[in-house]
N, C-alpha and C. Protein backbone atom coordinates (compact mmCIF):
# COMPACT_ATOMS: atom_id res chain seq x y z
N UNK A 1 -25.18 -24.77 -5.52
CA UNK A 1 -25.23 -24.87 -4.07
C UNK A 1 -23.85 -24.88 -3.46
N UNK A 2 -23.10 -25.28 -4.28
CA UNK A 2 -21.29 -25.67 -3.04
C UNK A 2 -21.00 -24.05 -3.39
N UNK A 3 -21.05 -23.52 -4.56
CA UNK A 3 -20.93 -22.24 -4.07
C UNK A 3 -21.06 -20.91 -2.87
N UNK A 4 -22.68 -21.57 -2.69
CA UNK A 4 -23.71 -20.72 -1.82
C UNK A 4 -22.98 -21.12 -0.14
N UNK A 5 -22.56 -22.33 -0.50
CA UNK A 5 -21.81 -22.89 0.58
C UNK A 5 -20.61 -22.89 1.20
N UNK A 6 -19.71 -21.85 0.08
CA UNK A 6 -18.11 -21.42 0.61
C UNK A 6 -18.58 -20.25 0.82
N UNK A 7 -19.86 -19.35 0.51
CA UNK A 7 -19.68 -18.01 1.14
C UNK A 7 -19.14 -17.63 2.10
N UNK A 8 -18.94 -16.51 2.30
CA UNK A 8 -19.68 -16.01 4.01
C UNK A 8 -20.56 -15.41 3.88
N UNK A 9 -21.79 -14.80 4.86
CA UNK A 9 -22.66 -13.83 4.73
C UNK A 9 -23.13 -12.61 3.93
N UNK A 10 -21.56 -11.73 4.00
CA UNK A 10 -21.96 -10.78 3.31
C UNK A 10 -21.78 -11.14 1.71
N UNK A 11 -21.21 -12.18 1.56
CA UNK A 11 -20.90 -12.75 0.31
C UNK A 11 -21.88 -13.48 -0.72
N UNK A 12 -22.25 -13.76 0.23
CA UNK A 12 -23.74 -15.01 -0.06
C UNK A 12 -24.88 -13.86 -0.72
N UNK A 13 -25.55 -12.41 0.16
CA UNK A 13 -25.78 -11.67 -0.31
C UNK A 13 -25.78 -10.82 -1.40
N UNK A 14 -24.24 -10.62 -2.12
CA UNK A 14 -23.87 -10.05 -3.74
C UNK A 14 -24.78 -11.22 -4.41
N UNK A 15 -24.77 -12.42 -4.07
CA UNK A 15 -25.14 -13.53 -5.18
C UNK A 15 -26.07 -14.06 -5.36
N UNK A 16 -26.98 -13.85 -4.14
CA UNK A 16 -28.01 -14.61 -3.65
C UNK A 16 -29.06 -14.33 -4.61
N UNK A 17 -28.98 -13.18 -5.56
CA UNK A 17 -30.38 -13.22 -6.29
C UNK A 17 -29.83 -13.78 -7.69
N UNK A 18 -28.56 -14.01 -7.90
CA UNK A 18 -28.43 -14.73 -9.46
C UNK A 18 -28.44 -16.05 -9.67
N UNK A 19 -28.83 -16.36 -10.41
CA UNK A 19 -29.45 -17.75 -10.84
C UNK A 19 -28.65 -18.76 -11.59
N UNK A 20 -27.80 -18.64 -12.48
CA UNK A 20 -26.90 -19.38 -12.77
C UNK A 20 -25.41 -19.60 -11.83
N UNK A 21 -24.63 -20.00 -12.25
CA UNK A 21 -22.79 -20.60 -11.37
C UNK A 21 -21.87 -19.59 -11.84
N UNK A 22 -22.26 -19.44 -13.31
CA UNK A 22 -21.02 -18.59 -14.03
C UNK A 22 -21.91 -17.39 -13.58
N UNK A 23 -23.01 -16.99 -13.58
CA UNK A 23 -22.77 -15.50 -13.16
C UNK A 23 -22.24 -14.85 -11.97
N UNK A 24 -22.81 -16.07 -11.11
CA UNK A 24 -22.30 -15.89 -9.74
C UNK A 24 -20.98 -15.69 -9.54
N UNK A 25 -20.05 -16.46 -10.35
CA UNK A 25 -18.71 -16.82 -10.46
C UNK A 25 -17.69 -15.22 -10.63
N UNK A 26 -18.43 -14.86 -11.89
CA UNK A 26 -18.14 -13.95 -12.69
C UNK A 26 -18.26 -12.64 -11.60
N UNK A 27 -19.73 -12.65 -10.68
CA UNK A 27 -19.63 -11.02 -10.17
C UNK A 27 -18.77 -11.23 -9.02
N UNK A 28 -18.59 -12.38 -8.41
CA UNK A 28 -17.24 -12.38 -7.36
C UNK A 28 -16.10 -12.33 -8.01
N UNK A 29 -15.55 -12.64 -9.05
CA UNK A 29 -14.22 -11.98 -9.79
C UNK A 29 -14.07 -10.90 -10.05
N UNK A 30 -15.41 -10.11 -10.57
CA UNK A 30 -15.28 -8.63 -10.55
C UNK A 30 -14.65 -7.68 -9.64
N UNK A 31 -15.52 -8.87 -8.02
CA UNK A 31 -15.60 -7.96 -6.45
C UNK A 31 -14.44 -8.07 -6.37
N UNK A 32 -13.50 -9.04 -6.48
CA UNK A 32 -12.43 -9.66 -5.76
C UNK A 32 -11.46 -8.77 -6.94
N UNK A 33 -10.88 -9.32 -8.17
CA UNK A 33 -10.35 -9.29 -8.76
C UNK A 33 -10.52 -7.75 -9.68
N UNK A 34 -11.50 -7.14 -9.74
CA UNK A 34 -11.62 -6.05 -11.07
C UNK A 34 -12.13 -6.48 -12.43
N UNK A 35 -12.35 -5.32 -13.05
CA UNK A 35 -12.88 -5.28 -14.28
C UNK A 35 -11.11 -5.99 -15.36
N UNK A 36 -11.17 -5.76 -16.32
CA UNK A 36 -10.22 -5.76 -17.13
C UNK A 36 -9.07 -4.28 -17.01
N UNK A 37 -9.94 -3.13 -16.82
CA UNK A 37 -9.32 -1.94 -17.07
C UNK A 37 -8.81 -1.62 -15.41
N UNK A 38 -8.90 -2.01 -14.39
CA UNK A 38 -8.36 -2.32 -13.10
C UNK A 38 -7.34 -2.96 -13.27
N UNK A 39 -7.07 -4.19 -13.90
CA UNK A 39 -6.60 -5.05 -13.66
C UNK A 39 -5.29 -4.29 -14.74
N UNK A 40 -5.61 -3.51 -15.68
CA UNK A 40 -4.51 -2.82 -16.61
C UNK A 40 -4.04 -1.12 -16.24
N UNK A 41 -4.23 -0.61 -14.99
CA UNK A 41 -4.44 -0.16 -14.11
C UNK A 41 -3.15 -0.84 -13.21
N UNK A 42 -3.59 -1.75 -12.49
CA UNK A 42 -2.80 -2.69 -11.52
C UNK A 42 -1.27 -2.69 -12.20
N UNK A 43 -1.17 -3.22 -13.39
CA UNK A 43 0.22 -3.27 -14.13
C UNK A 43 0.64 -2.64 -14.92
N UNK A 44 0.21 -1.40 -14.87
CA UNK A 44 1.00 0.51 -15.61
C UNK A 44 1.54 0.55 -13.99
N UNK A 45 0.64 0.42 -12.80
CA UNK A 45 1.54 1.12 -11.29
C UNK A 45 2.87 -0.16 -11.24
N UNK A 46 2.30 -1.65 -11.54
CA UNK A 46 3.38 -2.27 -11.09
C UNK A 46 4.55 -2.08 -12.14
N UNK A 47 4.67 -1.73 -13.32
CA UNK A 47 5.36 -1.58 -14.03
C UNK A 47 6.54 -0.25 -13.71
N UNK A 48 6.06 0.89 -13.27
CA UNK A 48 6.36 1.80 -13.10
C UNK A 48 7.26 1.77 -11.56
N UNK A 49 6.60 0.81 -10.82
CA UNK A 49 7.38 0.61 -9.40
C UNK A 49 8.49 0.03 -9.93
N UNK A 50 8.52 -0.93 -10.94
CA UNK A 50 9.47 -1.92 -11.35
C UNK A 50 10.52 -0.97 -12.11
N UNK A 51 10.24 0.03 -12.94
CA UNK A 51 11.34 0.99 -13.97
C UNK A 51 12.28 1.63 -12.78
N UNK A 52 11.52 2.15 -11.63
CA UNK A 52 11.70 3.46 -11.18
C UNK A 52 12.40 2.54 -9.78
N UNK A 53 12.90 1.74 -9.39
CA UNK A 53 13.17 0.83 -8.67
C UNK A 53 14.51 1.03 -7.88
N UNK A 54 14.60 1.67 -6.83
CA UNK A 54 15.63 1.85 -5.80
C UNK A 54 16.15 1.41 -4.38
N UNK A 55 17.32 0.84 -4.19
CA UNK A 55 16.99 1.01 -2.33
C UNK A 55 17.40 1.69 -1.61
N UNK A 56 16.34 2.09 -0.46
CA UNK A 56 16.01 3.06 0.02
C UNK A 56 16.80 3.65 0.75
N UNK A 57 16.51 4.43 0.91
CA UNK A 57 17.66 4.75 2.32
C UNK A 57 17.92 3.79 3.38
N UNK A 58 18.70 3.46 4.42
CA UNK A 58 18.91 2.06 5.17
C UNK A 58 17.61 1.10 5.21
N UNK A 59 18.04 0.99 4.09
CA UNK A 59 17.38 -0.39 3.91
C UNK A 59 18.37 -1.35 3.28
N UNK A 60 18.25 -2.81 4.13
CA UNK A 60 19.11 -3.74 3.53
C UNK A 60 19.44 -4.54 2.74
N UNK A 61 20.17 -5.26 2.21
CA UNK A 61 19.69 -5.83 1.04
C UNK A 61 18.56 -7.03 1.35
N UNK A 62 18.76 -7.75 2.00
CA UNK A 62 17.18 -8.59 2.43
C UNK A 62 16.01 -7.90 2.18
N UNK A 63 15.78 -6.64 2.69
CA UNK A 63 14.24 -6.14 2.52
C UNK A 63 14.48 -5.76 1.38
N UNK A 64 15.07 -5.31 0.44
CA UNK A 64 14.91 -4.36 -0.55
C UNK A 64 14.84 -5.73 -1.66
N UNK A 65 15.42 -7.22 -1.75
CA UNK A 65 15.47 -7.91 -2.49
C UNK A 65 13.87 -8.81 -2.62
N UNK A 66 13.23 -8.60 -0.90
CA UNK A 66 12.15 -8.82 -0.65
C UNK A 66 11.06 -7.98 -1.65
N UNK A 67 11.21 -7.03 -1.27
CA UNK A 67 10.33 -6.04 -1.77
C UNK A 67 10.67 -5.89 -3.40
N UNK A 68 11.74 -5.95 -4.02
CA UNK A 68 11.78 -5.79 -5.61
C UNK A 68 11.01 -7.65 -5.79
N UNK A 69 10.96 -8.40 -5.13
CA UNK A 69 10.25 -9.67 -5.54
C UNK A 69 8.64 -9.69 -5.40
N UNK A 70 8.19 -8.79 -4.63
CA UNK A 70 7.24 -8.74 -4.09
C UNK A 70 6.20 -7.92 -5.56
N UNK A 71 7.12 -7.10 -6.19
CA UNK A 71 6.87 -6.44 -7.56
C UNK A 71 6.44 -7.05 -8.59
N UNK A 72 7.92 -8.07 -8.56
CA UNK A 72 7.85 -9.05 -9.79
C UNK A 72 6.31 -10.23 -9.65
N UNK A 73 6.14 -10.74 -8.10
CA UNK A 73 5.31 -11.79 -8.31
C UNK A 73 4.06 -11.17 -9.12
N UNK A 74 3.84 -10.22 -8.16
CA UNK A 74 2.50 -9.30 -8.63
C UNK A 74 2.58 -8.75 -9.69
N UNK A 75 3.75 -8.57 -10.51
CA UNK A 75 3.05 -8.61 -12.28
C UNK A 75 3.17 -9.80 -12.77
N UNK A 76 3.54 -10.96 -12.60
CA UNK A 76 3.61 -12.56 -12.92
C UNK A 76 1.74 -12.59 -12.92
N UNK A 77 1.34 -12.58 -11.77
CA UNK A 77 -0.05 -12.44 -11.57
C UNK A 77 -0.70 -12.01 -12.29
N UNK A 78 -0.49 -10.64 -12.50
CA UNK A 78 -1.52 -10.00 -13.40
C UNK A 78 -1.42 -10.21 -14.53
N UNK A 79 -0.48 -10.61 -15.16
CA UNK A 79 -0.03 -11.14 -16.43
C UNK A 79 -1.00 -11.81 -16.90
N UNK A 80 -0.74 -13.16 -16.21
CA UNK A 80 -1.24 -14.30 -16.19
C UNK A 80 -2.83 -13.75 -16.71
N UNK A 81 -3.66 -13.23 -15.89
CA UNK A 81 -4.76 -12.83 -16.02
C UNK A 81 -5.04 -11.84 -17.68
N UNK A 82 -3.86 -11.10 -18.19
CA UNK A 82 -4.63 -10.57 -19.22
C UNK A 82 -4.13 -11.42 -20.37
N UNK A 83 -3.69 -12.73 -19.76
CA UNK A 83 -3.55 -13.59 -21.26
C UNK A 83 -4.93 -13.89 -21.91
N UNK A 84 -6.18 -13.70 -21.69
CA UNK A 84 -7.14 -14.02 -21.72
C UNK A 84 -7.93 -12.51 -22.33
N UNK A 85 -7.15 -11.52 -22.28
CA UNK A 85 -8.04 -10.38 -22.71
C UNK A 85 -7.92 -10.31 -24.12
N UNK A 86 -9.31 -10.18 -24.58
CA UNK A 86 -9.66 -10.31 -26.20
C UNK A 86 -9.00 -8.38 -26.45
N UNK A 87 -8.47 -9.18 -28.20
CA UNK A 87 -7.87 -7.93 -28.77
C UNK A 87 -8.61 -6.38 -28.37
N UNK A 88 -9.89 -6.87 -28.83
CA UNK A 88 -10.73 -5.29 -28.84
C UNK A 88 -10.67 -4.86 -27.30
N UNK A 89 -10.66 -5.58 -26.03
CA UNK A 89 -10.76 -4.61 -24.78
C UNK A 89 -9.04 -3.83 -24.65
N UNK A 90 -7.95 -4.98 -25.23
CA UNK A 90 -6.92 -4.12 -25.26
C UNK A 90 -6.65 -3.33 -25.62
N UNK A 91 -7.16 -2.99 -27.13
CA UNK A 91 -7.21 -1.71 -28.12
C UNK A 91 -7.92 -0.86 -27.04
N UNK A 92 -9.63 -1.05 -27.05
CA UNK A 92 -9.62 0.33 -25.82
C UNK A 92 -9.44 0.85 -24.37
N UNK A 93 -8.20 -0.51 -23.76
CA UNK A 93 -7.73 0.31 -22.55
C UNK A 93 -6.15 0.98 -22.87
N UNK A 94 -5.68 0.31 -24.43
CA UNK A 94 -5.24 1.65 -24.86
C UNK A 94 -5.50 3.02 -25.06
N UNK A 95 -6.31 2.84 -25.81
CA UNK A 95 -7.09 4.15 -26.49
C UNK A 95 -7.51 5.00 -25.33
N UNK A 96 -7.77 4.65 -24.26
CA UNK A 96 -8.39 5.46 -22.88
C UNK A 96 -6.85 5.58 -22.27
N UNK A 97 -6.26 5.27 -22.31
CA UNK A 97 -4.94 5.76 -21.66
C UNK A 97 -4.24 6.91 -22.31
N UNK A 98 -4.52 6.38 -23.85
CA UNK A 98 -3.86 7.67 -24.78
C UNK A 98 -4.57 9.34 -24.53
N UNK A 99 -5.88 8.55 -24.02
CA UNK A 99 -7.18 9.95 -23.90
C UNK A 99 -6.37 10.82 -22.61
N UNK A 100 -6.00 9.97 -21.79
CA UNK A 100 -5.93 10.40 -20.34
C UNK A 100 -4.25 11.21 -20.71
N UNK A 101 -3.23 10.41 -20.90
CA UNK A 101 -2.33 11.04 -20.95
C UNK A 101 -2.43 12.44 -22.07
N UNK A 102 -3.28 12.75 -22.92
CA UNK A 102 -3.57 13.66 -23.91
C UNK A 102 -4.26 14.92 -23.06
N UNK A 103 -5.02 14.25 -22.36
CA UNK A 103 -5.80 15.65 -21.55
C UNK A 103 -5.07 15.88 -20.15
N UNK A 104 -4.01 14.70 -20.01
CA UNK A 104 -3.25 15.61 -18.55
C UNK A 104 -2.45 16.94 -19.35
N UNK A 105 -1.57 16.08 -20.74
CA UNK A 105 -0.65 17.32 -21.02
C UNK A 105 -1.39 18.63 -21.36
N UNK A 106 -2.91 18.96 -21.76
CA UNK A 106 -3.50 19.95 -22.08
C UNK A 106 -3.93 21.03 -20.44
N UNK A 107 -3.73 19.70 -19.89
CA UNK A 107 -4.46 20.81 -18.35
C UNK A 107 -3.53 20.81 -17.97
N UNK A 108 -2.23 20.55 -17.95
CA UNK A 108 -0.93 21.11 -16.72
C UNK A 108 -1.00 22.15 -17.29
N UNK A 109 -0.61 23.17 -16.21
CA UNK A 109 0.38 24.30 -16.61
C UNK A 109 1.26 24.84 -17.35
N UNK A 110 0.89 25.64 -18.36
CA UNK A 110 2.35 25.73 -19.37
C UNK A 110 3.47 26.62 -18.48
N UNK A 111 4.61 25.70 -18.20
CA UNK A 111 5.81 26.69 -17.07
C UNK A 111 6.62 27.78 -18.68
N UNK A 112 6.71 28.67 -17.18
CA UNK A 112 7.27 29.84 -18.20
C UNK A 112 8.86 30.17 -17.22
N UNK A 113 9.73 30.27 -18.38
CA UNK A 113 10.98 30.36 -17.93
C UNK A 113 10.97 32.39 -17.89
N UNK A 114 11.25 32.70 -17.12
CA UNK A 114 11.92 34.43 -16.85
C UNK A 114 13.37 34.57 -16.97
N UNK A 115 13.54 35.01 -17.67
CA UNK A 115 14.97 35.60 -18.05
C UNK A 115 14.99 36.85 -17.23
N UNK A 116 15.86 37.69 -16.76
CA UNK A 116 16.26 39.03 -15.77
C UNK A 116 17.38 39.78 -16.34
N UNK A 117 17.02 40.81 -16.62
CA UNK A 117 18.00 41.82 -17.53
C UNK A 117 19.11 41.83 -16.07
N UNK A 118 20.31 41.74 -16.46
CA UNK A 118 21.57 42.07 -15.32
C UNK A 118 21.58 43.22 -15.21
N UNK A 119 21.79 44.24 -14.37
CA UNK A 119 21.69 45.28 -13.97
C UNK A 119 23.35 45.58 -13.40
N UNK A 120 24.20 46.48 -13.16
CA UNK A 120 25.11 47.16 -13.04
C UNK A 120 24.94 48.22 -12.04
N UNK A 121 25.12 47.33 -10.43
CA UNK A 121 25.08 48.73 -9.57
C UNK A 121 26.45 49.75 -9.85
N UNK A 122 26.13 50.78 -9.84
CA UNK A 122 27.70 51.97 -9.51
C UNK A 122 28.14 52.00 -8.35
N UNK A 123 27.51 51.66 -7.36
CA UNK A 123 28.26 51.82 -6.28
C UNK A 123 29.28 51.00 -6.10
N UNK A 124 29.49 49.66 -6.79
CA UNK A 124 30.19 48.25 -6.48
C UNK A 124 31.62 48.65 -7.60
N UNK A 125 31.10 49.47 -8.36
CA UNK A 125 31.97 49.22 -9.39
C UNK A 125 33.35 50.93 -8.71
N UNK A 126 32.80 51.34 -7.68
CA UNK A 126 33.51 52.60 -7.01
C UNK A 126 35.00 52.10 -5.83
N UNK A 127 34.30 50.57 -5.95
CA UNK A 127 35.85 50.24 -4.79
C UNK A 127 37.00 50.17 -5.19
């Protein structure tokens, strides 16, 4: 019941037909928070904001020290959260990442470099 009782409306509704605390518990962490593979998802982008990390064009050091913190809390966060992920879901949100990066490199484009035979106008070579 104190659950049913911090809802709000549309909230109360996701839950209203489950019958136990922890399930209830559980499908509002889903709503709110993500699956596991969201949540490993969430910290490949924050990781990548964090490698690739610049300031911007006039931007000052206040915002830019703001904003590289703003990075860090939010993988502190998510961290926190996959201390709890059992070995086997880590193995396969590896294994699905390896899938994904395997079938981007098969569908890009193979780039093709053109080489151009030099050519020798006569007229240039007449001055």
């Amino acid at each position: 019941h104190v659950i049913f009782c911090a809802l709000s409306p549309s909230e109360f509704n996701r839950v209203s037909s489950i019958d136990s605390a922890k399930e209830m518990w559980d499908r509002l962490m889903v709503t709110y928070e993500g699956t596991n593979q969201v949540k490993d998802t969430k910290i490949n982008r924050l990781v990548h904001d964090y490698e690739l990390f610049t300031m911007l064009e006039n931007e000052n050091i206040s915002s830019m020290y703001a904003r590289f913190n703003d990075i860090i809390n939010a993988l502190n966060e998510e961290a926190k959260d996959l201390s709890t992920l059992p070995l086997e879901d880590l193995l396969g949100s590896l294994m699905t990442h390896e899938l994904r990066l395997n079938d981007q490199a098969r569908n890009e484009p193979k780039k093709k470099t053109i080489a151009l035979k030099a050519s020798k106008d006569e007229e240039s070579d007449k001055d």
